[in-house]
N, C-alpha and C. Protein backbone atom coordinates (compact mmCIF):
# COMPACT_ATOMS: atom_id res chain seq x y z
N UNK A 1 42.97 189.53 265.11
CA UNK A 1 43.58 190.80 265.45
C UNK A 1 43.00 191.28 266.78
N UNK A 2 43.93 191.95 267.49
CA UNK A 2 43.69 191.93 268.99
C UNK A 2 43.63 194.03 269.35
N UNK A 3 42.66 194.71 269.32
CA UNK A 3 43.26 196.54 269.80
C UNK A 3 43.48 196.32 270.79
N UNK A 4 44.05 196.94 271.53
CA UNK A 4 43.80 197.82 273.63
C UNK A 4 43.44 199.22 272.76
N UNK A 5 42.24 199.51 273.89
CA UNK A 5 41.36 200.20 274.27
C UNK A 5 42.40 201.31 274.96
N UNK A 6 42.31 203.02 274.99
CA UNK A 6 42.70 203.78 275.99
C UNK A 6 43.00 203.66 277.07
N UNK A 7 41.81 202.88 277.84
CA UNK A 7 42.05 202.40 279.25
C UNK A 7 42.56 201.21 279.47
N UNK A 8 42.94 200.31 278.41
CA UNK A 8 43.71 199.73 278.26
C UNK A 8 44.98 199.84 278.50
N UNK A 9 45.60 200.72 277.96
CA UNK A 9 47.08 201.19 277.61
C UNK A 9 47.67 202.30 278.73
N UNK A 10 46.06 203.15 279.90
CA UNK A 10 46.51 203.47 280.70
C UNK A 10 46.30 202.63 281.97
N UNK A 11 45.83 201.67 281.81
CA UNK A 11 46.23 200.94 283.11
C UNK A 11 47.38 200.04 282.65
N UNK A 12 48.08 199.85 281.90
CA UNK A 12 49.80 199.10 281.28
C UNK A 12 50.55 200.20 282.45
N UNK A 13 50.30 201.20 282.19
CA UNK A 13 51.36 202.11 282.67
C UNK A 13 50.69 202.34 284.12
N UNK A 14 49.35 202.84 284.73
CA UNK A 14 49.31 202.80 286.08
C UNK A 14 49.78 201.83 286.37
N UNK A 15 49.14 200.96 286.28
CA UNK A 15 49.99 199.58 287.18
C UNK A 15 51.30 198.76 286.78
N UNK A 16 51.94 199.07 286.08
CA UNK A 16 53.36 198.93 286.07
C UNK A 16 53.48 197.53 285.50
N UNK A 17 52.58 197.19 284.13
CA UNK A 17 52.27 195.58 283.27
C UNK A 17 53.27 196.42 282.28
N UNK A 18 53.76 194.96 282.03
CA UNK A 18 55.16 194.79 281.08
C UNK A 18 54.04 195.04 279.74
N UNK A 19 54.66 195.13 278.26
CA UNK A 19 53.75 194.68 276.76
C UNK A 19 54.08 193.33 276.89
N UNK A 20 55.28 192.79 277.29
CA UNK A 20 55.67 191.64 277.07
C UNK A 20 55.07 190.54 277.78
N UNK A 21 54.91 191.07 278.82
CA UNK A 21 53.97 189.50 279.85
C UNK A 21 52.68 189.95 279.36
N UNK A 22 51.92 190.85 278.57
CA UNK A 22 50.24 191.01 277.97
C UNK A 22 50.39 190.02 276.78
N UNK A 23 51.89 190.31 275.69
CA UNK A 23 51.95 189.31 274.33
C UNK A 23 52.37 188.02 275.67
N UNK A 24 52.60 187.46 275.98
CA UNK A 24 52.87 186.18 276.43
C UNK A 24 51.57 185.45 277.66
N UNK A 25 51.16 186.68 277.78
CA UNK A 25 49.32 185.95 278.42
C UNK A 25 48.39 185.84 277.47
N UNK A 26 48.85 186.67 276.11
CA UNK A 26 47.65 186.86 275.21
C UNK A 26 47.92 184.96 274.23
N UNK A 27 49.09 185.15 274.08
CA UNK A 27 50.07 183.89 273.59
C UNK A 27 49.58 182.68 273.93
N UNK A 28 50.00 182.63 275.20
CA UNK A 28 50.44 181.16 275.93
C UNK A 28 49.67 181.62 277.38
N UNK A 29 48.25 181.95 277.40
CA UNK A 29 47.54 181.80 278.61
C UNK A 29 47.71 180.60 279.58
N UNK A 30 47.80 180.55 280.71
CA UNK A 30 47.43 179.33 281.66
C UNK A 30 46.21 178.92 281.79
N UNK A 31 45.30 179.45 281.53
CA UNK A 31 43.99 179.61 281.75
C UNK A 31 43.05 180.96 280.70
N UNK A 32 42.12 180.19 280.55
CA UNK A 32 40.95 181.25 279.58
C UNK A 32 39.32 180.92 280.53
N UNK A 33 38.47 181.87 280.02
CA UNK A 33 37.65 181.97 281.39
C UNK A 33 36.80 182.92 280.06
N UNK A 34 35.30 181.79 280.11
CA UNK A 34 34.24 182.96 279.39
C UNK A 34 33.73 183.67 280.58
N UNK A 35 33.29 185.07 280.22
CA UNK A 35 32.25 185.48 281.53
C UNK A 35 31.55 186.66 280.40
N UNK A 36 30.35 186.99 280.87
CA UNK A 36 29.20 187.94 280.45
C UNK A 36 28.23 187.19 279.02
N UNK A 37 28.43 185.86 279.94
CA UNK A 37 27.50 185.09 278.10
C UNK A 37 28.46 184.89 277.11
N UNK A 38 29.29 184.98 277.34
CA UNK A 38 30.53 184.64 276.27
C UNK A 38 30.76 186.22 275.71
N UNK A 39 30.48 187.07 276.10
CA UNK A 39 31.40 188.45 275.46
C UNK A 39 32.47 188.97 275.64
N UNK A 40 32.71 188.48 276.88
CA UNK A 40 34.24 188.55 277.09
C UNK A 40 35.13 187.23 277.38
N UNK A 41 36.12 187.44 276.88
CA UNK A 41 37.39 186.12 277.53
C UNK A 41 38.38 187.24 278.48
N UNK A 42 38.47 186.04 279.59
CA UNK A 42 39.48 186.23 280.29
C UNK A 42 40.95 185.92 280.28
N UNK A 43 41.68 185.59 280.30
CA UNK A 43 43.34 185.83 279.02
C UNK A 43 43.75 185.78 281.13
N UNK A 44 44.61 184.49 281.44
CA UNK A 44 45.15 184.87 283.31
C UNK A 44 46.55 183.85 282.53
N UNK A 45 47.38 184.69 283.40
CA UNK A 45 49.27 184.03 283.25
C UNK A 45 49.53 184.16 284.53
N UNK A 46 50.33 183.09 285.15
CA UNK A 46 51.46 183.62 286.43
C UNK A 46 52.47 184.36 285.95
N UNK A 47 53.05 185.52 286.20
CA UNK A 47 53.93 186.22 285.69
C UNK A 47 55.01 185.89 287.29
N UNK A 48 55.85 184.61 286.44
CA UNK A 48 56.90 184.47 287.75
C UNK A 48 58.06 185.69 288.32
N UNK A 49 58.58 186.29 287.11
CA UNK A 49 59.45 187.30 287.56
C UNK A 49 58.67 188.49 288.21
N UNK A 50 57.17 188.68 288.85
CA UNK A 50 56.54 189.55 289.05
C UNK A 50 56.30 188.64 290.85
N UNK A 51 56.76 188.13 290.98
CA UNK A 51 56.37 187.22 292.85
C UNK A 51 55.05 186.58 292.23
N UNK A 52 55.25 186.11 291.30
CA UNK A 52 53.99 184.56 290.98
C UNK A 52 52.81 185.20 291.10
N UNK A 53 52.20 186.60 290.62
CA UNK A 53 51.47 187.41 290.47
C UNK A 53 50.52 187.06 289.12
N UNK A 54 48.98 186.58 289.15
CA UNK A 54 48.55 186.07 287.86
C UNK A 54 48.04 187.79 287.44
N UNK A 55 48.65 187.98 286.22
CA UNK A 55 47.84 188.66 285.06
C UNK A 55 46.97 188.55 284.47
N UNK A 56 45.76 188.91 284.73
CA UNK A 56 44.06 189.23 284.01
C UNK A 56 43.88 189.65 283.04
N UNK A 57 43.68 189.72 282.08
CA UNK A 57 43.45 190.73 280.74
C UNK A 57 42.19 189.99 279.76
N UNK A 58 40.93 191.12 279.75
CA UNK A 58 39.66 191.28 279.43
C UNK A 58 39.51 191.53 278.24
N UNK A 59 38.86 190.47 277.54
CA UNK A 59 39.11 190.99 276.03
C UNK A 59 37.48 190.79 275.28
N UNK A 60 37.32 191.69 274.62
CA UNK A 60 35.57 191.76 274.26
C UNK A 60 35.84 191.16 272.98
N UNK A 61 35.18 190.31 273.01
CA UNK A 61 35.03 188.86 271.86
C UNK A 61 34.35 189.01 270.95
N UNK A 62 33.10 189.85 271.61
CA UNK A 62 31.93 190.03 269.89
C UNK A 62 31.81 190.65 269.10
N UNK A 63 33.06 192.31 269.46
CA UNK A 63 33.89 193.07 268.93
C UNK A 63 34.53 192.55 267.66
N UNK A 64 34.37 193.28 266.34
CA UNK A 64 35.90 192.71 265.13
C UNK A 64 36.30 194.05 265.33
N UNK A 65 37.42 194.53 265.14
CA UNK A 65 38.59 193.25 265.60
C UNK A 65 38.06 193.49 267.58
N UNK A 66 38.38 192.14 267.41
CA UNK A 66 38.25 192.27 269.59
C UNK A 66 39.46 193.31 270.04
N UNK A 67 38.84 193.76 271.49
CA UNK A 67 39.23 194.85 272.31
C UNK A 67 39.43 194.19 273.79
N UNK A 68 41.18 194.46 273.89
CA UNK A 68 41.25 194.25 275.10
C UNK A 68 41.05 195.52 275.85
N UNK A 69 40.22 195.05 276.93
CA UNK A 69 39.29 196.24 277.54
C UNK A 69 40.06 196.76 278.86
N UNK A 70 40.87 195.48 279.35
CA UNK A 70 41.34 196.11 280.86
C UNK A 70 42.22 194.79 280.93
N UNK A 71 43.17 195.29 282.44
CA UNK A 71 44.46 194.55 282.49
C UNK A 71 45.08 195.12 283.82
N UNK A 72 44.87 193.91 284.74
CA UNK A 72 45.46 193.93 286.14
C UNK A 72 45.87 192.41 286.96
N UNK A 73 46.20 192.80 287.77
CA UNK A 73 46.90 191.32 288.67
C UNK A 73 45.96 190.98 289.77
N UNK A 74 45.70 189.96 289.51
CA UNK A 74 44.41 189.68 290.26
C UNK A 74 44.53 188.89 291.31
N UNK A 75 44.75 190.12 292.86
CA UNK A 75 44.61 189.39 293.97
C UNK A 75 43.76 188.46 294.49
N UNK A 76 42.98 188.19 293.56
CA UNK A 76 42.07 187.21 294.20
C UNK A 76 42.73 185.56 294.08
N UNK A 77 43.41 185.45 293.04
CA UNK A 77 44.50 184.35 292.75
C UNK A 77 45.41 184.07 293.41
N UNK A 78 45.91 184.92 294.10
CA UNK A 78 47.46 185.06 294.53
C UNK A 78 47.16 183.80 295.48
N UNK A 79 48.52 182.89 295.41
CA UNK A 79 48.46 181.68 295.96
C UNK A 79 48.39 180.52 295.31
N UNK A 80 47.40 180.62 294.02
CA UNK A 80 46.56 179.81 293.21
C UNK A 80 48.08 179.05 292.50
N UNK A 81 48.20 177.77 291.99
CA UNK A 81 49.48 176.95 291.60
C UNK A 81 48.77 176.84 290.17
């Protein structure tokens, strides 16, 4: 079982993330990525109908039930195949 966090659900809406490309990165990731010692997973999708824009979404692992913590498009990718 997966929550979003407050700031979760207000960065969906600042930054203009579908629910549907979060269930389909949470789904069918391209990529997963431990970082902080394994407390968090990183959850990255190309979201093609978005200009091939990868979606980030931070999810705290050592948490029951885990908490996705945050969720943005991560220019640092852009380009990345």
């Amino acid at each position: 079982m997966l929550i979003f966090t407050k700031h979760f659900h207000e960065m969906l809406k600042q930054r203009n993330i579908a629910e549907a490309w979060v269930k389909r990165t949470i789904d069918d990731p391209d990529s997963i990525e431990s970082h902080d010692g394994g407390i968090t997973r990183h959850y990255l999708k190309k979201i093609v109908e978005n200009e091939n824009r990868w979606l980030r979404i931070v999810v705290n692992v050592e948490e029951l039930p885990n908490k996705a913590i945050t969720v943005f498009f991560d220019h640092r990718l852009r380009g990345k195949t």
